[in-house]
Protein backbone atom coordinates (compact mmCIF):
# COMPACT_ATOMS: atom_id res chain seq x y z
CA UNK A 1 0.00 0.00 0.00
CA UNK A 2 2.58 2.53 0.97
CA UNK A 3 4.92 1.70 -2.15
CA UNK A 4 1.19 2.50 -4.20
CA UNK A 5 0.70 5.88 -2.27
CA UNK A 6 4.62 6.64 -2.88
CA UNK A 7 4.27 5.94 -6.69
CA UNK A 8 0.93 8.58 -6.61
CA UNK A 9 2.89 11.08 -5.04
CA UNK A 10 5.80 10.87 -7.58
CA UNK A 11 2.97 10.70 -10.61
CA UNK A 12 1.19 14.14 -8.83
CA UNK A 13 4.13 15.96 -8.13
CA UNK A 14 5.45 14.85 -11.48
CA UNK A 15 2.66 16.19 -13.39
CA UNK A 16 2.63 19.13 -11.22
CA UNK A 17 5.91 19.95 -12.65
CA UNK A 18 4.92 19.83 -16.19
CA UNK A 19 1.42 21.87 -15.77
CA UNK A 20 3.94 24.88 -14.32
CA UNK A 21 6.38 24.09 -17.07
CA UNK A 22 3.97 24.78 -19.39
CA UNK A 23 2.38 27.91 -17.60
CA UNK A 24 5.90 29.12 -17.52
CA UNK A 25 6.02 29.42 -21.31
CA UNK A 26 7.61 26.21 -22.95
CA UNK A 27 6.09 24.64 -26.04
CA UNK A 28 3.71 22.14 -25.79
CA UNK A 29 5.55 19.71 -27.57
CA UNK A 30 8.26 19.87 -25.17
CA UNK A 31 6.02 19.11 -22.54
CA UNK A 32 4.26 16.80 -23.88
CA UNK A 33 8.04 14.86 -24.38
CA UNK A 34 8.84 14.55 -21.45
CA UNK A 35 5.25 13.52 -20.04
CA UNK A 36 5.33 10.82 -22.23
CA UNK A 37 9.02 10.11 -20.66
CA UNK A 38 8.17 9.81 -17.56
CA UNK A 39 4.26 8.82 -17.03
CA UNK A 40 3.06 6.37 -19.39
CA UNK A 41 -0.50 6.31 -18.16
CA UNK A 42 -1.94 8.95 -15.76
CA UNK A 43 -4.89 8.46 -13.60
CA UNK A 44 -7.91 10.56 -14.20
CA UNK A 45 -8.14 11.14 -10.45
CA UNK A 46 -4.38 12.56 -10.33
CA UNK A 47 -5.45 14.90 -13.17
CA UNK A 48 -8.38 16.52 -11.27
CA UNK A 49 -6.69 16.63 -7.53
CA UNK A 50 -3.64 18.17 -9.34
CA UNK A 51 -5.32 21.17 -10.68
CA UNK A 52 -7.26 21.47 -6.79
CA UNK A 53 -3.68 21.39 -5.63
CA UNK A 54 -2.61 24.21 -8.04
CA UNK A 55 -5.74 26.45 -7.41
CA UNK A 56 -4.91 25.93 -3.74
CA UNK A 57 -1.19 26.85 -3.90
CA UNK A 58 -2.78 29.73 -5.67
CA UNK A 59 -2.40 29.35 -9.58
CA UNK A 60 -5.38 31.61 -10.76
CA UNK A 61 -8.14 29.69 -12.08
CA UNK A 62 -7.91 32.09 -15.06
CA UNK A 63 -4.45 31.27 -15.93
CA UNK A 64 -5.35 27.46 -15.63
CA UNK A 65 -8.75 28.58 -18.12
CA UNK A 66 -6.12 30.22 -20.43
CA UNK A 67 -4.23 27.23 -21.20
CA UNK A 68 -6.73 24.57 -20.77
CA UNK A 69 -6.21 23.33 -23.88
CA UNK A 70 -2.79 23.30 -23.71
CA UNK A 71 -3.10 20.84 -20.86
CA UNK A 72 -5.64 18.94 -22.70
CA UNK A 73 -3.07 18.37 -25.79
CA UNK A 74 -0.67 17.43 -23.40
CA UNK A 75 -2.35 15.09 -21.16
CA UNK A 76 -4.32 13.47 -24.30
CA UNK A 77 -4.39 10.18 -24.68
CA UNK A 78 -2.01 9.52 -21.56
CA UNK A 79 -5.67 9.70 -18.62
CA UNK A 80 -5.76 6.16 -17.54
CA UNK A 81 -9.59 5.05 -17.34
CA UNK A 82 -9.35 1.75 -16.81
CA UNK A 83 -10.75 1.95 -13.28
CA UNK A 84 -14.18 3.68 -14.49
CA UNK A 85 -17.50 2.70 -13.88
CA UNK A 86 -19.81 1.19 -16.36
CA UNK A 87 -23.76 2.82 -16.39
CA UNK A 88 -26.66 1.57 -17.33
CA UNK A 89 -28.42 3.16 -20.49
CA UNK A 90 -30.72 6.45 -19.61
CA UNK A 91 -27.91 7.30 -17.03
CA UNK A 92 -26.99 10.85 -16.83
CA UNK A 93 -23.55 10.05 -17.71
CA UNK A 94 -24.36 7.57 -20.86
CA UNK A 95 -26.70 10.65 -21.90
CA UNK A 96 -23.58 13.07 -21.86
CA UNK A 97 -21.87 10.65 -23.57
CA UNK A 98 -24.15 9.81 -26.59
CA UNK A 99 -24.67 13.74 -26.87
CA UNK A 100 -21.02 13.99 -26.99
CA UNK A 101 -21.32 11.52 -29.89
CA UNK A 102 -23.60 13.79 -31.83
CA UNK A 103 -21.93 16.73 -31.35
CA UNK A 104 -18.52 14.94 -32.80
CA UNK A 105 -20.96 14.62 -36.27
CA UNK A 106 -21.40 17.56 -35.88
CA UNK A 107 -17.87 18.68 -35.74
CA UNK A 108 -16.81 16.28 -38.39
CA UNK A 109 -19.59 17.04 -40.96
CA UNK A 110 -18.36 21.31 -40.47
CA UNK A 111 -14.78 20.77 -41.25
CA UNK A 112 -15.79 18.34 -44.13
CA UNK A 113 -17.68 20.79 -45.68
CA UNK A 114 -14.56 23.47 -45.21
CA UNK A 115 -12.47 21.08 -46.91
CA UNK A 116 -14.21 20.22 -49.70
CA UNK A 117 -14.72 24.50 -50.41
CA UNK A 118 -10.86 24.15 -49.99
CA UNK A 119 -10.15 22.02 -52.22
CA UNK A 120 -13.01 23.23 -54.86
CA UNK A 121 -12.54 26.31 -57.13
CA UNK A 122 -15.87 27.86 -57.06
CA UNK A 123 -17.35 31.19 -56.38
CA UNK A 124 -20.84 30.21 -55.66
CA UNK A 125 -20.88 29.04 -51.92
CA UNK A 126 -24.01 30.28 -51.10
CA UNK A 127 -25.06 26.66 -50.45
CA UNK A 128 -22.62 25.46 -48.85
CA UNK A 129 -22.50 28.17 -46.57
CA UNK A 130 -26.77 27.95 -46.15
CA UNK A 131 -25.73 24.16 -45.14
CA UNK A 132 -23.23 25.52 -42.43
CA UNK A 133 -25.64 27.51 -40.92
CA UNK A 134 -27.45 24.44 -40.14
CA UNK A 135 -24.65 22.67 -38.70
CA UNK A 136 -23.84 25.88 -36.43
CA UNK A 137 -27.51 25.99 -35.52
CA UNK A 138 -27.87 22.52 -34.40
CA UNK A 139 -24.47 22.88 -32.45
CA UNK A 140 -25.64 25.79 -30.47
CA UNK A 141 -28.13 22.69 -29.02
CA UNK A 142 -24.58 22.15 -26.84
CA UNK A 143 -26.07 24.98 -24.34
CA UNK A 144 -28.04 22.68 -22.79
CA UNK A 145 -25.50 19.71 -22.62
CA UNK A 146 -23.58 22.32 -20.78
CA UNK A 147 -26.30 24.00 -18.62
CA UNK A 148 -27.06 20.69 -17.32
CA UNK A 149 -23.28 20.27 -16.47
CA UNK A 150 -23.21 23.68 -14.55
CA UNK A 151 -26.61 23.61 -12.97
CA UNK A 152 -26.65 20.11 -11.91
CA UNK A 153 -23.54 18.00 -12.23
CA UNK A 154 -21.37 21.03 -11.32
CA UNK A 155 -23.41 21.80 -8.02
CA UNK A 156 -23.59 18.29 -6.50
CA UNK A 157 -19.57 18.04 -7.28
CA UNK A 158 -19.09 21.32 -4.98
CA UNK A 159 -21.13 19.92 -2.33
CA UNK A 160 -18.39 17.53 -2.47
CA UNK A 161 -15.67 19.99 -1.88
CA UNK A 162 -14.42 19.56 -5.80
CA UNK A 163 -14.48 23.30 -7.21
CA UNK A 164 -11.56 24.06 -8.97
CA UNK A 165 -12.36 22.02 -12.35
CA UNK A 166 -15.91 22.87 -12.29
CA UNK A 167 -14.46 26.69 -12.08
CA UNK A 168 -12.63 26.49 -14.93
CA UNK A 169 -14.56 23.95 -17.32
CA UNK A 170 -17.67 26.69 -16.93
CA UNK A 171 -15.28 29.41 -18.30
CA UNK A 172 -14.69 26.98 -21.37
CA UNK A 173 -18.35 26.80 -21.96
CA UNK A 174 -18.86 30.93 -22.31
CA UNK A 175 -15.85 30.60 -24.42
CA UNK A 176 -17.16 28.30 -26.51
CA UNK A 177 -20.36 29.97 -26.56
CA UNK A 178 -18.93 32.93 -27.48
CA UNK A 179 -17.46 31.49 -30.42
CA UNK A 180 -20.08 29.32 -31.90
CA UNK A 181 -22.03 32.53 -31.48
CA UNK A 182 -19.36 34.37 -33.84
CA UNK A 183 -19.04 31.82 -36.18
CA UNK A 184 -22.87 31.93 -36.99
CA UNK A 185 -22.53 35.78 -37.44
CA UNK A 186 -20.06 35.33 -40.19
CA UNK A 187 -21.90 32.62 -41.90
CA UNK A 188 -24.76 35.12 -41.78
CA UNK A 189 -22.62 37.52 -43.47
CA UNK A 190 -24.12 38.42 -47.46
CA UNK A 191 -21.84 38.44 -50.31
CA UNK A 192 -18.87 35.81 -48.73
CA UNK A 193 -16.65 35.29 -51.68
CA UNK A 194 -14.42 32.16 -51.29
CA UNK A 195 -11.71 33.79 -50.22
CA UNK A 196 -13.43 35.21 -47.31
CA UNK A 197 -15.30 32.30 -45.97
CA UNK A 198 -11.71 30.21 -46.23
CA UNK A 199 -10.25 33.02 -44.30
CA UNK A 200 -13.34 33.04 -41.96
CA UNK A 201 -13.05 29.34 -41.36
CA UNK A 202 -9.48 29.27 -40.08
CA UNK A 203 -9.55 32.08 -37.90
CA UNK A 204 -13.41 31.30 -36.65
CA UNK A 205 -15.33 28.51 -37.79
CA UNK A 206 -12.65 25.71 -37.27
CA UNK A 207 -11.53 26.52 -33.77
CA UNK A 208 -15.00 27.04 -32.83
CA UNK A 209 -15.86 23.48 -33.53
CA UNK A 210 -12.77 22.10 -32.29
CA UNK A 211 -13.54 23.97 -29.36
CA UNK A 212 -16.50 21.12 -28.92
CA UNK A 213 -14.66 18.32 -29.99
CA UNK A 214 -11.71 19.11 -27.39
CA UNK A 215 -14.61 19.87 -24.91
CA UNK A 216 -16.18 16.18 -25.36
CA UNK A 217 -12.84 15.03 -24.58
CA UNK A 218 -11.79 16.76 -21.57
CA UNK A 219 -15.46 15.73 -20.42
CA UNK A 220 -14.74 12.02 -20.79
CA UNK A 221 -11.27 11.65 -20.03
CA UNK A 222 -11.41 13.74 -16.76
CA UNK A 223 -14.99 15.34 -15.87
CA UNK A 224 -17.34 12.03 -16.15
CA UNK A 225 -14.68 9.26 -14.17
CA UNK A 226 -13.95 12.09 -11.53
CA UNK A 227 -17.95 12.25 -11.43
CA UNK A 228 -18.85 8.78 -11.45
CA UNK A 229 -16.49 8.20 -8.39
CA UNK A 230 -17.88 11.66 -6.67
CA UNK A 231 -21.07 11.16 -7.01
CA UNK A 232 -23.73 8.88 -5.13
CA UNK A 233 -26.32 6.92 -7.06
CA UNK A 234 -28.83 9.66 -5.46
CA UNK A 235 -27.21 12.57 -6.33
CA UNK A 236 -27.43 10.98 -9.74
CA UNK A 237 -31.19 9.89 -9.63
CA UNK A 238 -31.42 14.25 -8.44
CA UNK A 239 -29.58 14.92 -11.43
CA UNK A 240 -31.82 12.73 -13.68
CA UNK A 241 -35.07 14.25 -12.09
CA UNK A 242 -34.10 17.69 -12.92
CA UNK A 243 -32.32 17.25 -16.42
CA UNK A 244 -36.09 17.44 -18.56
CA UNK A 245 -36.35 21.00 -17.07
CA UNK A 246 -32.91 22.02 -19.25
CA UNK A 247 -33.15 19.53 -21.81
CA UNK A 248 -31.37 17.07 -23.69
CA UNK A 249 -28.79 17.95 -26.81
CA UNK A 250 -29.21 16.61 -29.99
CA UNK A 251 -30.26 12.94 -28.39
CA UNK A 252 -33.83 12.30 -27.13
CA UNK A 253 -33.49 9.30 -24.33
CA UNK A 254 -35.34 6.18 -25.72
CA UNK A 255 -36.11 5.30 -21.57
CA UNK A 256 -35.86 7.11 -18.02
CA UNK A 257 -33.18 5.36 -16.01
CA UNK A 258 -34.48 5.15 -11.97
CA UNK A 259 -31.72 2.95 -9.44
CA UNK A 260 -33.85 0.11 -8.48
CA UNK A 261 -34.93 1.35 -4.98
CA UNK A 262 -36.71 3.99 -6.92
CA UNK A 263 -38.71 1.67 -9.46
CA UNK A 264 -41.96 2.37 -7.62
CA UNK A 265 -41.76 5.30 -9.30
CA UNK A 266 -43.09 4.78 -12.47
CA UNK A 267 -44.37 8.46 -13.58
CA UNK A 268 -42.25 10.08 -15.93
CA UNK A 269 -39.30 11.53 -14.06
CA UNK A 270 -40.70 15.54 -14.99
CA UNK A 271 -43.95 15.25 -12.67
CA UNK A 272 -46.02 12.63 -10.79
CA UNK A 273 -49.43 11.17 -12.44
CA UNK A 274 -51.83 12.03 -9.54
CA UNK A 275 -50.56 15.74 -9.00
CA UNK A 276 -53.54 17.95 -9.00
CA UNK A 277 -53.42 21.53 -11.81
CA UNK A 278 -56.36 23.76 -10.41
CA UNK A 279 -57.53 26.30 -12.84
CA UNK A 280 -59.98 29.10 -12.43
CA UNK A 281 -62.99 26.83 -14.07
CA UNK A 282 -61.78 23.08 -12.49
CA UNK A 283 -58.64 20.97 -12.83
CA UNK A 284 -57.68 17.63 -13.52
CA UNK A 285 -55.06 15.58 -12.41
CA UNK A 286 -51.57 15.59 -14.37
CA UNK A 287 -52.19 12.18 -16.29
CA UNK A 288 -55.98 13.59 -17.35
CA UNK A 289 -54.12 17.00 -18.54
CA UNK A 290 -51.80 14.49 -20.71
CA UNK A 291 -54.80 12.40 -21.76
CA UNK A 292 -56.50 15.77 -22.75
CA UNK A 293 -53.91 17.03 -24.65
CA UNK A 294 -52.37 14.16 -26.62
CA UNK A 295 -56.22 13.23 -27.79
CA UNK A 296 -56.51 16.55 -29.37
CA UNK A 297 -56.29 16.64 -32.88
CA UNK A 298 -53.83 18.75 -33.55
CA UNK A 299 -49.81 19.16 -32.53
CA UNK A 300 -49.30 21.55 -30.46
CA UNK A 301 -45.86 22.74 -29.08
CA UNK A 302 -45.15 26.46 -26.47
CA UNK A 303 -42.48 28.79 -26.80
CA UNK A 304 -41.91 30.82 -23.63
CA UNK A 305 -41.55 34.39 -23.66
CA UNK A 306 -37.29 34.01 -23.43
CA UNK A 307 -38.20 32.09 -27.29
CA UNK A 308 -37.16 28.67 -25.42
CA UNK A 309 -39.33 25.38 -26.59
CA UNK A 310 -41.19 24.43 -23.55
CA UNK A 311 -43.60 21.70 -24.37
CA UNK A 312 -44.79 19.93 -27.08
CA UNK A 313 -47.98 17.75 -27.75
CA UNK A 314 -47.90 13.71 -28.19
CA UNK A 315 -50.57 12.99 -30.19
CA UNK A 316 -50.96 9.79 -31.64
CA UNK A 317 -51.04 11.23 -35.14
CA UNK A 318 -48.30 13.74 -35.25
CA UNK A 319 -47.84 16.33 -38.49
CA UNK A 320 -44.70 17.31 -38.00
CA UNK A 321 -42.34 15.29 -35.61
CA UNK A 322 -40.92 16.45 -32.75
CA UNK A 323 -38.19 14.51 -29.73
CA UNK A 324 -37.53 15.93 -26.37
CA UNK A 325 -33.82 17.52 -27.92
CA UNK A 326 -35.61 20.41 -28.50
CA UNK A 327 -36.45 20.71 -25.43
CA UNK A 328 -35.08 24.33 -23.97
CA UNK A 329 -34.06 25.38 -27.66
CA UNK A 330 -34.12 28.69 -28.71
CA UNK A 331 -36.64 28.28 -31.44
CA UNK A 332 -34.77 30.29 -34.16
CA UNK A 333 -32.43 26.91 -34.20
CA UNK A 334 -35.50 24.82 -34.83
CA UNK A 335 -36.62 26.14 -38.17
CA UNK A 336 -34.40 25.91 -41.27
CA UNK A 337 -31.98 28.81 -41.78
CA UNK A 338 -33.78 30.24 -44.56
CA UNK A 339 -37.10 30.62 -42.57
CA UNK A 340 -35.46 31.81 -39.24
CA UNK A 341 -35.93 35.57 -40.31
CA UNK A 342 -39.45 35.09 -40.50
CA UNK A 343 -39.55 33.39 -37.21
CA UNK A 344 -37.84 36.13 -35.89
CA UNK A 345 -40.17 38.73 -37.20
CA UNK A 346 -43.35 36.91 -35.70
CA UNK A 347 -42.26 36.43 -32.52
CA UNK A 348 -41.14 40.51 -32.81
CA UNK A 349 -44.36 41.10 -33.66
CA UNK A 350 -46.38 39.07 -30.95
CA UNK A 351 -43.61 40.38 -28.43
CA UNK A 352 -44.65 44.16 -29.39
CA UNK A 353 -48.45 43.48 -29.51
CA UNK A 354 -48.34 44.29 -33.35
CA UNK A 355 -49.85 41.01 -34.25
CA UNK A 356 -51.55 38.27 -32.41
CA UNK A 357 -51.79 35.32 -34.82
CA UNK A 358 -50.08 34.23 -38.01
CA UNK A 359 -51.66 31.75 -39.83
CA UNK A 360 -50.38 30.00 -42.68
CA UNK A 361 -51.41 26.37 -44.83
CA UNK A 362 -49.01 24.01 -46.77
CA UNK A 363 -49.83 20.58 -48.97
CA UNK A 364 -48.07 17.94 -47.43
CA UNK A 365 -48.28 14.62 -49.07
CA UNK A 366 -52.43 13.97 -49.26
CA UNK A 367 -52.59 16.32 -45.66
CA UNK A 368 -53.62 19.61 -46.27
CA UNK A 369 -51.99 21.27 -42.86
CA UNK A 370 -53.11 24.30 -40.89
CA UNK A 371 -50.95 25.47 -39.32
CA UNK A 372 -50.88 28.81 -37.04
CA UNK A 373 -49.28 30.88 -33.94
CA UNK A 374 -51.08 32.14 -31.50
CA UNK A 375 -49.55 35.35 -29.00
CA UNK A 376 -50.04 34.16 -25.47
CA UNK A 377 -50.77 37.23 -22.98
CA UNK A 378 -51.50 36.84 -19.11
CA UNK A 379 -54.92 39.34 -18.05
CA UNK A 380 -52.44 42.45 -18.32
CA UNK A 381 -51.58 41.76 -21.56
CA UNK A 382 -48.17 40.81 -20.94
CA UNK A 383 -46.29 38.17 -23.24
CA UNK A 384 -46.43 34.90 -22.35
CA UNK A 385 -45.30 33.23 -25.30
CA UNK A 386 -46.33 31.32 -28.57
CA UNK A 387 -48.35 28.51 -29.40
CA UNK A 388 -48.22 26.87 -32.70
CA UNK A 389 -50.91 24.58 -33.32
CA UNK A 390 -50.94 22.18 -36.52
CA UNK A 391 -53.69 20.28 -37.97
CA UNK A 392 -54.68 18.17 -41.11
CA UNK A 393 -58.12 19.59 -42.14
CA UNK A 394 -57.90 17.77 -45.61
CA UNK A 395 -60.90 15.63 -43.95
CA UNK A 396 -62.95 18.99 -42.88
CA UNK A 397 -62.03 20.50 -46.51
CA UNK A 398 -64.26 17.43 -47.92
CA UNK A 399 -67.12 17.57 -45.76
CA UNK A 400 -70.47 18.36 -46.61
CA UNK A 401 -74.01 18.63 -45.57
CA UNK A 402 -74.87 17.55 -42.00
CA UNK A 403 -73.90 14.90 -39.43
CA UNK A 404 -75.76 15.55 -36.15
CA UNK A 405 -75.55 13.82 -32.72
CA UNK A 406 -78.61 12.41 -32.98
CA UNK A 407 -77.16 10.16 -36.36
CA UNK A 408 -74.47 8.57 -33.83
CA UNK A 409 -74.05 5.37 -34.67
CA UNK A 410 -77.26 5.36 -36.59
């Protein structure tokens, strides 16, 4: 035992060594030399009480933010995590995971298509570019895999006394943020020529999405072990209860996982089937309000006043489909690029109490589709939100003359 607690103090203060080295200025390649010289396979738990040690000792957590990548090209592929936990499926930590997976399409499919413009001597990109803005759209859905990291995972791992890598993985996030942000406002830029979308992507759209990718990493390699060793199988059941109130990214959970001393439970894990809603004119209980609402005939899905998806309907014939990833999206990254102007301009004009509905019909296959948005406002008029409500009339469009009660089942 003691020669095992020797050879983690030599690993710690080892690394510890090369994490100043490379704060004091040398390249990473030198580092990353001699780390490979000297520890041939770290433990993720070394990694994170390291960094507690060097916020401790007093190492601003800014300086450890500003070359957190550094580390992370330096340490990669050298985290031992051979002594982490398996989950079951639905767990918070497989759902991080198989997000992460998504996200890496993501990621792959962006610098594919910057590639293939690289390679390609053609002026028209508009496109290509249109295509981009999906793919940077979609990837803003990584808000919520990180607001469930900062809200929830973040906060039971400080009850635990673990703060520093929480500290400094949140400043990643508004950095990333920041530049998936940027990178949509150049690929909403008019007139990009070739030359300046190829000179965008290097200095803005590439490292933004590498930003993710190295993200996904440092989550796996360091974040989810540390977690998974942190964390009791309540905190993570807490975790799980409260993760349908942020939402899920890209990846809508085939089943709710529940440890087996909470299988009693069996109502979905966002509210219990026999809670009471009282309304001015009755109420129901919450599994009538679902029956009610998913035996309407027509989808129906709320945008709050901050433009976040709330809720949607689950009706057993559905127009247009809909998963719990959008969940807590804005909605301007639900709609195709094209269209998100006019989204943008209905919700301005609902917001402003310029317009209260916007209706508009499409052909879709044999459905003929209604579809409209209705303004929300509480009794002072204030905005509540939208609510766009879909139907196929085709089967109203056809009828004719009368069918009264009194001809039921006549």
């Amino acid at each position: 035992m003691s020669e095992l607690l020797d050879n983690a103090r030599i690993r710690k203060a080892r690394l510890k060594e090369l994490i100043l080295r490379l704060h004091g200025g040398e390249p990473e390649a030198t580092v990353r030399r001699d780390l490979l010289a000297s520890l041939a396979a770290i433990p993720y738990g070394e990694v994170v009480e390291v960094e507690q040690e060097l916020i401790a000792e007093g190492l601003p957590e800014e300086e450890i933010l500003r070359l957190c990548d550094a580390h992370s090209a330096v340490l990669h592929g050298q985290v031992d995590l051979s002594g982490m936990r398996a989950v079951p499926p639905g767990h918070p930590v497989d759902l991080l995971r198989r997000e992460n997976a998504e996200l890496l399409k993501l990621v792959a499919h962006a610098e594919a298509v910057v590639a293939r413009l690289a390679e390609r001597e053609i002026e028209q990109i508009e496109g290509h570019v249109l295509r981009l803005r999906g793919t940077f759209n979609s990837l803003m859905d990584v808000d919520k895999h990180y607001q469930r990291k900062e809200l929830l995972l973040f906060t039971f791992l400080e009850q635990k006394g673990i703060t520093g890598p929480p500290k400094v993985m949140w400043g990643k996030h508004d950095e990333i943020r920041a530049q998936l942000e940027g990178a949509r406002d150049v690929l909403a830029m008019p007139g990009l020529t070739l030359d300046d979308f190829l000179a965008a992507a290097e200095i803005v759209l590439l490292p933004a999405v590498r930003a993710v990718a190295d993200m996904t990493a440092k989550e796996e390699q360091i974040l989810l072990p540390m977690a998974l060793d942190a964390l009791t199988e309540r905190d993570w059941y807490e975790i799980a209860r409260q993760s349908l109130e942020i939402g899920f990214c890209l990846y809508d959970p085939p089943t709710d996982w529940r440890p087996d001393w909470a299988a009693e439970d069996t109502s979905p894990l966002g509210g219990k089937a026999g809670d009471h809603v009282r309304l001015p004119t009755g109420g129901f209980t919450v599994e009538e309000l679902l029956a009610i609402l998913n035996t309407l005939p027509v989808d129906m899905t709320f945008v709050d006043r901050n433009d976040k998806v709330k809720y949607f309907s689950q009706g057993t014939e559905r127009i247009f489909q809909r998963s719990r990833a959008i969940l807590n999206r804005d909605v301007r990254y639900c709609h195709p690029p094209a269209s998100a102007h006019i989204v943008d301009k209905i919700v301005e004009d609902f917001r402003s109490g310029a317009a209260s509905r916007a209706p508009f019909w499409i052909q879709k296959g044999e459905q003929f589709v209604h579809i409209e948005y209705f303004a929300l406002r509480n009794e002072q008029g204030e905005y509540l939100g939208t609510l766009e409500v879909s139907q196929n009339v085709a089967g109203y469009r056809a009828l004719e003359g009368e069918q009264r009660i009194l001809a039921y089942r006549s």
